[in-house]
C-alpha atoms as a PDB file:
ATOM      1  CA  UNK A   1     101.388 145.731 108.903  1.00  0.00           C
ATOM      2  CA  UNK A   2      99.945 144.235 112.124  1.00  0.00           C
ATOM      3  CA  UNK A   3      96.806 144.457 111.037  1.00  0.00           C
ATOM      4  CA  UNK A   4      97.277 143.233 107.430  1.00  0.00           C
ATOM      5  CA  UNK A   5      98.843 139.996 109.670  1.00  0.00           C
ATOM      6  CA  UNK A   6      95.798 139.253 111.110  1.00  0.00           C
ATOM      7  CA  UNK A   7      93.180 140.015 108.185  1.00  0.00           C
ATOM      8  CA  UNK A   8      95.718 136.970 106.788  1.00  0.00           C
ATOM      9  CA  UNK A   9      95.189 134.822 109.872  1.00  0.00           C
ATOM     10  CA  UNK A  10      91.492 135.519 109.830  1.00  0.00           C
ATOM     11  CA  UNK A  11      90.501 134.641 106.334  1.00  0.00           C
ATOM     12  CA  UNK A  12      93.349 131.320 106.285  1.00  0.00           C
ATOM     13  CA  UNK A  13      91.147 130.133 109.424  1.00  0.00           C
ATOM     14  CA  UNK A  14      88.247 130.889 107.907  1.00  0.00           C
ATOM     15  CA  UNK A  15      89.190 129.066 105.073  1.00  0.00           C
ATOM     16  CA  UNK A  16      90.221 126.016 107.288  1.00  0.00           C
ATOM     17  CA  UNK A  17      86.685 125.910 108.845  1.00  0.00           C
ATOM     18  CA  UNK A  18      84.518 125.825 105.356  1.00  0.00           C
ATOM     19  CA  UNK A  19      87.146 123.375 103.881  1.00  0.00           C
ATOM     20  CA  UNK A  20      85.768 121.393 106.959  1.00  0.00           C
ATOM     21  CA  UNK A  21      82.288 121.758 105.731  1.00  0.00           C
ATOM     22  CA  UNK A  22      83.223 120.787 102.402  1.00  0.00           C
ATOM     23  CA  UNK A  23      85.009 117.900 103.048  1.00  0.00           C
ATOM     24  CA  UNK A  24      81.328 116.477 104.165  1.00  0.00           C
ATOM     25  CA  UNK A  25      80.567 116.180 100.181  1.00  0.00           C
ATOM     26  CA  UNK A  26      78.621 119.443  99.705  1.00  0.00           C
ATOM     27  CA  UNK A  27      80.578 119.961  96.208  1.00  0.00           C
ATOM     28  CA  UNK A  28      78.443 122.786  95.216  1.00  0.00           C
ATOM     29  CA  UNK A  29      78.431 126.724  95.528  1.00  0.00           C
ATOM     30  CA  UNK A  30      80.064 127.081  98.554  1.00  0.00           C
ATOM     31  CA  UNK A  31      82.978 125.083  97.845  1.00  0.00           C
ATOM     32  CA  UNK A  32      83.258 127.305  94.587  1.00  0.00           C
ATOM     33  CA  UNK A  33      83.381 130.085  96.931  1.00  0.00           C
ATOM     34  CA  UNK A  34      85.632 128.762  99.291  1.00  0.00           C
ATOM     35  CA  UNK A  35      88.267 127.910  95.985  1.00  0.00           C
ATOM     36  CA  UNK A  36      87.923 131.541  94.936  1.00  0.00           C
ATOM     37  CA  UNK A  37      88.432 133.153  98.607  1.00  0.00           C
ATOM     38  CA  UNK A  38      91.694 131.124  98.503  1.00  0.00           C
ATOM     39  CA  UNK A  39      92.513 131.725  94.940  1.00  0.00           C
ATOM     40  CA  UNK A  40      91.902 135.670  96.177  1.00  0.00           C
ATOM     41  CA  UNK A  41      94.284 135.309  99.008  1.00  0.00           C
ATOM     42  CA  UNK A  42      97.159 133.772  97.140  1.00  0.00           C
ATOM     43  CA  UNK A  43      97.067 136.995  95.107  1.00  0.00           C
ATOM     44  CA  UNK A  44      97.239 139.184  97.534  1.00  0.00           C
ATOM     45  CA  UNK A  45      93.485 140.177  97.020  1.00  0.00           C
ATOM     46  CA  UNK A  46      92.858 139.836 100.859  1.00  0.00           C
ATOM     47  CA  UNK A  47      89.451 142.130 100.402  1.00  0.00           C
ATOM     48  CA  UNK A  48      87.899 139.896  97.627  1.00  0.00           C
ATOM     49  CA  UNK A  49      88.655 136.697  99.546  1.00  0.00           C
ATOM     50  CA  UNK A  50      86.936 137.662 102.707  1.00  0.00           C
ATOM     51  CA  UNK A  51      83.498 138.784 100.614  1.00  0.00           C
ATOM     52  CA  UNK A  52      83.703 135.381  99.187  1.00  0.00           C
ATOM     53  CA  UNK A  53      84.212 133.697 102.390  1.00  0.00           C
ATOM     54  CA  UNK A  54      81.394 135.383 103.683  1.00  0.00           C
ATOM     55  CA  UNK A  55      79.214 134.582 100.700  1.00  0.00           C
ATOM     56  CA  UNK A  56      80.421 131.146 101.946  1.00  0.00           C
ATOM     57  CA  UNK A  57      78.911 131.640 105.200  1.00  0.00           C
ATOM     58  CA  UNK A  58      75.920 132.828 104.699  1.00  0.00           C
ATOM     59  CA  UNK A  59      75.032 129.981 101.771  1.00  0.00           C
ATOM     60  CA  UNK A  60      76.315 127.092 105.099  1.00  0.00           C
ATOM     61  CA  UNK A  61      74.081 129.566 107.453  1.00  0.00           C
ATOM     62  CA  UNK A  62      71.140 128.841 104.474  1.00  0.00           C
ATOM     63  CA  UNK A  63      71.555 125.121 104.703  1.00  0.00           C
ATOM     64  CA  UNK A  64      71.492 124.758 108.342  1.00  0.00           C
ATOM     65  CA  UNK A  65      68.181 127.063 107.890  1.00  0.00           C
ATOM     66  CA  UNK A  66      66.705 124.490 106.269  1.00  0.00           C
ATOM     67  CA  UNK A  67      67.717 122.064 108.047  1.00  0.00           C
ATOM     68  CA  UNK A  68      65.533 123.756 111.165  1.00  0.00           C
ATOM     69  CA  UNK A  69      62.514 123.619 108.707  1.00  0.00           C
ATOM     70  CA  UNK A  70      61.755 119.503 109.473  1.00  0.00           C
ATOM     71  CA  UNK A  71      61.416 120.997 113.713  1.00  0.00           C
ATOM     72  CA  UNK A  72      58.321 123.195 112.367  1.00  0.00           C
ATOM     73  CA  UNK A  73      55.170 121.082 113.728  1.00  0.00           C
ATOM     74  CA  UNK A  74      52.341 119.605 111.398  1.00  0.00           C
ATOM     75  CA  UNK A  75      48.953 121.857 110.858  1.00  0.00           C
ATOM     76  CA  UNK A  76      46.655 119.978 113.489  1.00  0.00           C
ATOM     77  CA  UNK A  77      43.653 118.439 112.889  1.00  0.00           C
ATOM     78  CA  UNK A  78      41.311 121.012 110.679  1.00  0.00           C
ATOM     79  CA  UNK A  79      44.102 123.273 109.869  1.00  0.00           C
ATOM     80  CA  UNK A  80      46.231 124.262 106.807  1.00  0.00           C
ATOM     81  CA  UNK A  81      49.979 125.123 106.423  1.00  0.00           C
ATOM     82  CA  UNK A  82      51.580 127.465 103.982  1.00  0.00           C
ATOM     83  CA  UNK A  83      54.745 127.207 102.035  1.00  0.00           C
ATOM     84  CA  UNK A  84      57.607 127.229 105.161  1.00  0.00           C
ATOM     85  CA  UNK A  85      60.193 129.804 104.875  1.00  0.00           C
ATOM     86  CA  UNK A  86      63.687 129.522 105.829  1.00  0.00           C
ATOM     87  CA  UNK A  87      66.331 131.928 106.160  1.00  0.00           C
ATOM     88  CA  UNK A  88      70.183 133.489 107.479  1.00  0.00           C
ATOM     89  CA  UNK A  89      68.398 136.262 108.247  1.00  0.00           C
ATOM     90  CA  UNK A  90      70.368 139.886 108.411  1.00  0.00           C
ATOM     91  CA  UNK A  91      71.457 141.774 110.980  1.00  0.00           C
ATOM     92  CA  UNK A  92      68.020 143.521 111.031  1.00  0.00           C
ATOM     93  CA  UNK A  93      65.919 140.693 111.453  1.00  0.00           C
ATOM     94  CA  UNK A  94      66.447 139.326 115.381  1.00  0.00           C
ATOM     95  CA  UNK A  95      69.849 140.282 115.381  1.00  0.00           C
ATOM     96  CA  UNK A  96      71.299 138.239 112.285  1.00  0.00           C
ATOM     97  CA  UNK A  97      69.765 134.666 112.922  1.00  0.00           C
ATOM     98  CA  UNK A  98      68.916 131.772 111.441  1.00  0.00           C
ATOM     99  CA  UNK A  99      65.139 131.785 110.838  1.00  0.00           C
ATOM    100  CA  UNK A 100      62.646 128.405 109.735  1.00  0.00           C
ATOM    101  CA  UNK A 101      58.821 130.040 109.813  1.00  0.00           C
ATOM    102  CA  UNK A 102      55.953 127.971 108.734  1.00  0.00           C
ATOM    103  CA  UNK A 103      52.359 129.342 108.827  1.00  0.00           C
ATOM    104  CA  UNK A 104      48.784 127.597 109.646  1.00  0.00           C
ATOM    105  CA  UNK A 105      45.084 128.789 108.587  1.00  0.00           C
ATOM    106  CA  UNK A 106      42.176 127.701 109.508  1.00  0.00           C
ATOM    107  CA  UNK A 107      38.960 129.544 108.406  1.00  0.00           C
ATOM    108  CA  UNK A 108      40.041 133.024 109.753  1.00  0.00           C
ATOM    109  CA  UNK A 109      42.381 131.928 112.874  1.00  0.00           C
ATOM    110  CA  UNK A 110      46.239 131.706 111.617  1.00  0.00           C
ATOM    111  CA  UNK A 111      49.256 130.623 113.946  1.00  0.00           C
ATOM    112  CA  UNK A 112      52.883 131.352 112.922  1.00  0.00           C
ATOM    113  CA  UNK A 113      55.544 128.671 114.531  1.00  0.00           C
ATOM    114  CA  UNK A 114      58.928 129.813 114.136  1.00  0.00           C
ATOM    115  CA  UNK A 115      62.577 128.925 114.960  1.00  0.00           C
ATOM    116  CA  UNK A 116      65.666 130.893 115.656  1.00  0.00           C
ATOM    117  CA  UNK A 117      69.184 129.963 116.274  1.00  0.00           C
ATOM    118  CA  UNK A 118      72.109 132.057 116.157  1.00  0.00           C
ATOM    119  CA  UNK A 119      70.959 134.971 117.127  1.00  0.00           C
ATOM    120  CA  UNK A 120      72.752 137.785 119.359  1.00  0.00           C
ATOM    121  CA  UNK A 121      69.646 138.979 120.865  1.00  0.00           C
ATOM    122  CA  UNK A 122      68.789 135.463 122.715  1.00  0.00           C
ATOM    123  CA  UNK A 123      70.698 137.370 126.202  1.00  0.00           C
ATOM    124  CA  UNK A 124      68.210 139.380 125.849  1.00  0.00           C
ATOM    125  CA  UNK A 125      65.167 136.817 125.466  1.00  0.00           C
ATOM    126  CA  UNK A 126      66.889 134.953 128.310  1.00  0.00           C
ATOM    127  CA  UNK A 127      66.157 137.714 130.970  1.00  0.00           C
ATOM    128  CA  UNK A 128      62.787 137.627 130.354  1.00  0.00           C
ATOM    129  CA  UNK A 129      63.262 133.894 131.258  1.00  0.00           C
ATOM    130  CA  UNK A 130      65.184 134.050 134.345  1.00  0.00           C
ATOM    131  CA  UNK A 131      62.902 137.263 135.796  1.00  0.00           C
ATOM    132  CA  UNK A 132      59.008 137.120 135.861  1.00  0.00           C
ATOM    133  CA  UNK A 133      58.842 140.560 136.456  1.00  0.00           C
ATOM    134  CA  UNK A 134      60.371 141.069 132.669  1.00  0.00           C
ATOM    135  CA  UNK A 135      57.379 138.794 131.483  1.00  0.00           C
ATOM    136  CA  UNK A 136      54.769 140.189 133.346  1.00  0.00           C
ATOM    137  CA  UNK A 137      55.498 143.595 132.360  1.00  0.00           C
ATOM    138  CA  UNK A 138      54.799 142.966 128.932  1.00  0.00           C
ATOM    139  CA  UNK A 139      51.338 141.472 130.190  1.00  0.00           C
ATOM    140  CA  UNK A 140      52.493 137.397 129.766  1.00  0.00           C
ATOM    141  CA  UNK A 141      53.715 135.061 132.279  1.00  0.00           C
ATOM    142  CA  UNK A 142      55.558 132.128 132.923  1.00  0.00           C
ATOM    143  CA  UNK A 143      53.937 128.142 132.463  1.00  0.00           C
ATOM    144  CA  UNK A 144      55.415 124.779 131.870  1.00  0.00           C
ATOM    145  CA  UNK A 145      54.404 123.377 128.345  1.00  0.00           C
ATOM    146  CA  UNK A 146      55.615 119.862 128.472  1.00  0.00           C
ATOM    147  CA  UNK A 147      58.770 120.041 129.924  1.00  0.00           C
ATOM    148  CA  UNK A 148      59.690 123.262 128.350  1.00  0.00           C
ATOM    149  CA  UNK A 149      59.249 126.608 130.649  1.00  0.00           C
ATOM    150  CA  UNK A 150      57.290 129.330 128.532  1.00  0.00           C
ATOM    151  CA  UNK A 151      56.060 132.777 128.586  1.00  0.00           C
ATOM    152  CA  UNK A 152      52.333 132.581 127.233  1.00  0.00           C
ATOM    153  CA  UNK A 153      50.460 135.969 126.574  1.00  0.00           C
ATOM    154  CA  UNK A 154      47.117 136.188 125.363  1.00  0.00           C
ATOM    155  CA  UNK A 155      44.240 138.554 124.948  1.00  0.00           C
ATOM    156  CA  UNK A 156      40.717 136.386 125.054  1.00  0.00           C
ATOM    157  CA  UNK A 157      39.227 139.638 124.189  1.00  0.00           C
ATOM    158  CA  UNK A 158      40.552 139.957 121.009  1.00  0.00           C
ATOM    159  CA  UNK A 159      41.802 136.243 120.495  1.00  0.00           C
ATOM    160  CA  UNK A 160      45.466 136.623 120.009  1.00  0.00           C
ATOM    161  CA  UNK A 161      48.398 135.894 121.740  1.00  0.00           C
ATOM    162  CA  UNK A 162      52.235 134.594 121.863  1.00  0.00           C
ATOM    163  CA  UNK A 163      54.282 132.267 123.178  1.00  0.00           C
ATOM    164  CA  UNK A 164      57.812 132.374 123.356  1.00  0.00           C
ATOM    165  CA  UNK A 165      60.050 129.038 124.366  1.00  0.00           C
ATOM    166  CA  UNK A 166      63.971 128.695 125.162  1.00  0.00           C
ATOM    167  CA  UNK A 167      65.289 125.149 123.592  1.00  0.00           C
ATOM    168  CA  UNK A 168      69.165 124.343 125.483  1.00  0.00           C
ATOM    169  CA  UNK A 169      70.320 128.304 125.747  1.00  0.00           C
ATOM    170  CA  UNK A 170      70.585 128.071 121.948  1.00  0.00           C
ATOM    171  CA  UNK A 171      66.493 127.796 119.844  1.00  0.00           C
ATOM    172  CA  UNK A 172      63.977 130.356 120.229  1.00  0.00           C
ATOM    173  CA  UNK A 173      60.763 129.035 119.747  1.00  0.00           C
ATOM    174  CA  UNK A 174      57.405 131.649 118.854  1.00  0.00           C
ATOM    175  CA  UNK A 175      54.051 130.501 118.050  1.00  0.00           C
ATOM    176  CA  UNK A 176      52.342 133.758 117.277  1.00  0.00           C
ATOM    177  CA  UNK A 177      48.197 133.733 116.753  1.00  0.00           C
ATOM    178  CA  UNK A 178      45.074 135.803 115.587  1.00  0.00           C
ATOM    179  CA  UNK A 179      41.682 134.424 116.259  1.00  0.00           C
ATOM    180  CA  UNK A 180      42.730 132.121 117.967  1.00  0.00           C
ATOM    181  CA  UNK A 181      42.151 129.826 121.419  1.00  0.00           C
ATOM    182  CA  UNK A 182      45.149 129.985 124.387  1.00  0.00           C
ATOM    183  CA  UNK A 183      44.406 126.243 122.960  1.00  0.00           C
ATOM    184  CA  UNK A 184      45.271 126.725 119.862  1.00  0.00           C
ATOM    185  CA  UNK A 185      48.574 128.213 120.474  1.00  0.00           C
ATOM    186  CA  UNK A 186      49.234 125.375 123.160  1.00  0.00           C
ATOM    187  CA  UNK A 187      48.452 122.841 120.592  1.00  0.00           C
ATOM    188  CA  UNK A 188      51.480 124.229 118.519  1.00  0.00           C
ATOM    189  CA  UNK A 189      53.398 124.937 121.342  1.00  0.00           C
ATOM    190  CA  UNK A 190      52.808 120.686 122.184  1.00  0.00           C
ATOM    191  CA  UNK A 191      53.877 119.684 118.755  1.00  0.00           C
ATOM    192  CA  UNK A 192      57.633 121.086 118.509  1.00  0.00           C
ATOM    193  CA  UNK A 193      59.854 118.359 119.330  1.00  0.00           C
ATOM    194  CA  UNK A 194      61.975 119.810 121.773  1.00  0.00           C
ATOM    195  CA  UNK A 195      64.128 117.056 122.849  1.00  0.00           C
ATOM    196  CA  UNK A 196      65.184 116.329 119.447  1.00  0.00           C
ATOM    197  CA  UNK A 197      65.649 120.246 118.529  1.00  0.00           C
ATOM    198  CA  UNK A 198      67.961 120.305 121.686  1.00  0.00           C
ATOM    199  CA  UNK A 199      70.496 117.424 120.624  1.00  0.00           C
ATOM    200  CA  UNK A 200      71.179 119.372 117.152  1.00  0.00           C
ATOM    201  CA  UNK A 201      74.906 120.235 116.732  1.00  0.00           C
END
């Protein structure tokens, strides 16, 4: 009985948060899920209204997706993007976040830029921040880009490398490249607008 209690709490202030979101004018599939979850829990059908509130979720988690994809930098000067991809990503992919990913060709040299938010498994990207020794053991090391601290890695030998950037405890930002210049991925790296990814609610 206890528990049925709180299911009931959980999925009325669920309810109460998308409502929120929907009072913003987004009359569209997630408000029809929101009306069924509640149509589900005035019935009793306390199951059925949490998968549609959840449906819910993930379709706001989709929007706010895309709304990382205008963060993803321009191709520079001689280089190509591909289609950008944006996603709520499961709990398989980095922990469940919230994923834009844009890639960039040129010739044979391609750089991927990605975004993540919401994701458990920033703690974990966050030691690697706050102790070189985590960095260096996994053969990169900390530099300032900008303003932004960053752990670059790169192999000249075989012209690839990563970097990996922490926006405000909340963005992380990878610019993964093959055949590439430690230039290269700095250019990218440059281009993010980081002060402006920062101030997002």
């Amino acid at each position: 009985m206890f528990n049925l209690s709180i299911s009931k709490l959980k999925v009325s202030g669920l309810a109460m948060v998308f409502l929120g979101f929907s009072a913003l004018g987004h009359a569209d599939d997630i408000t029809d899920s929101i009306n069924e979850a509640l149509e589900y829990y005035k019935n009793g059908e306390y199951t059925d209204a949490a998968q549609s509130l959840d449906y819910a979720s993930q379709l706001v988690k989709q929007k706010k997706a895309s709304g990382l994809e205008s963060f993803l930098p321009k191709p520079l000067s001689g280089w190509t993007e591909e289609k950008t991809q944006s996603q709520a990503a499961g709990s398989g992919m980095f922990g469940g976040g919230i994923t834009a990913e844009r890639k960039y060709n040129k010739n044979s040299a391609s750089v991927t830029v990605q975004i993540i938010t919401d994701s458990p498994m920033m703690q974990g990207v966050m030691m690697m921040f706050s102790n070189p020794m985590f960095a260096a053991s996994d053969g990169g090391k900390l530099e300032k880009i900008g303003r932004q601290k960053a752990i670059v890695k790169f192999d000249a030998a075989n012209k690839k490398g990563e970097i990996k950037i922490i926006v405000a405890n909340r963005f992380f930002v990878s610019i993964e490249g093959h055949g590439v210049t430690k230039d290269d991925l700095k250019g990218y790296a440059k281009a993010v607008d980081y002060k402006k990814l920062a101030s997002l609610p």
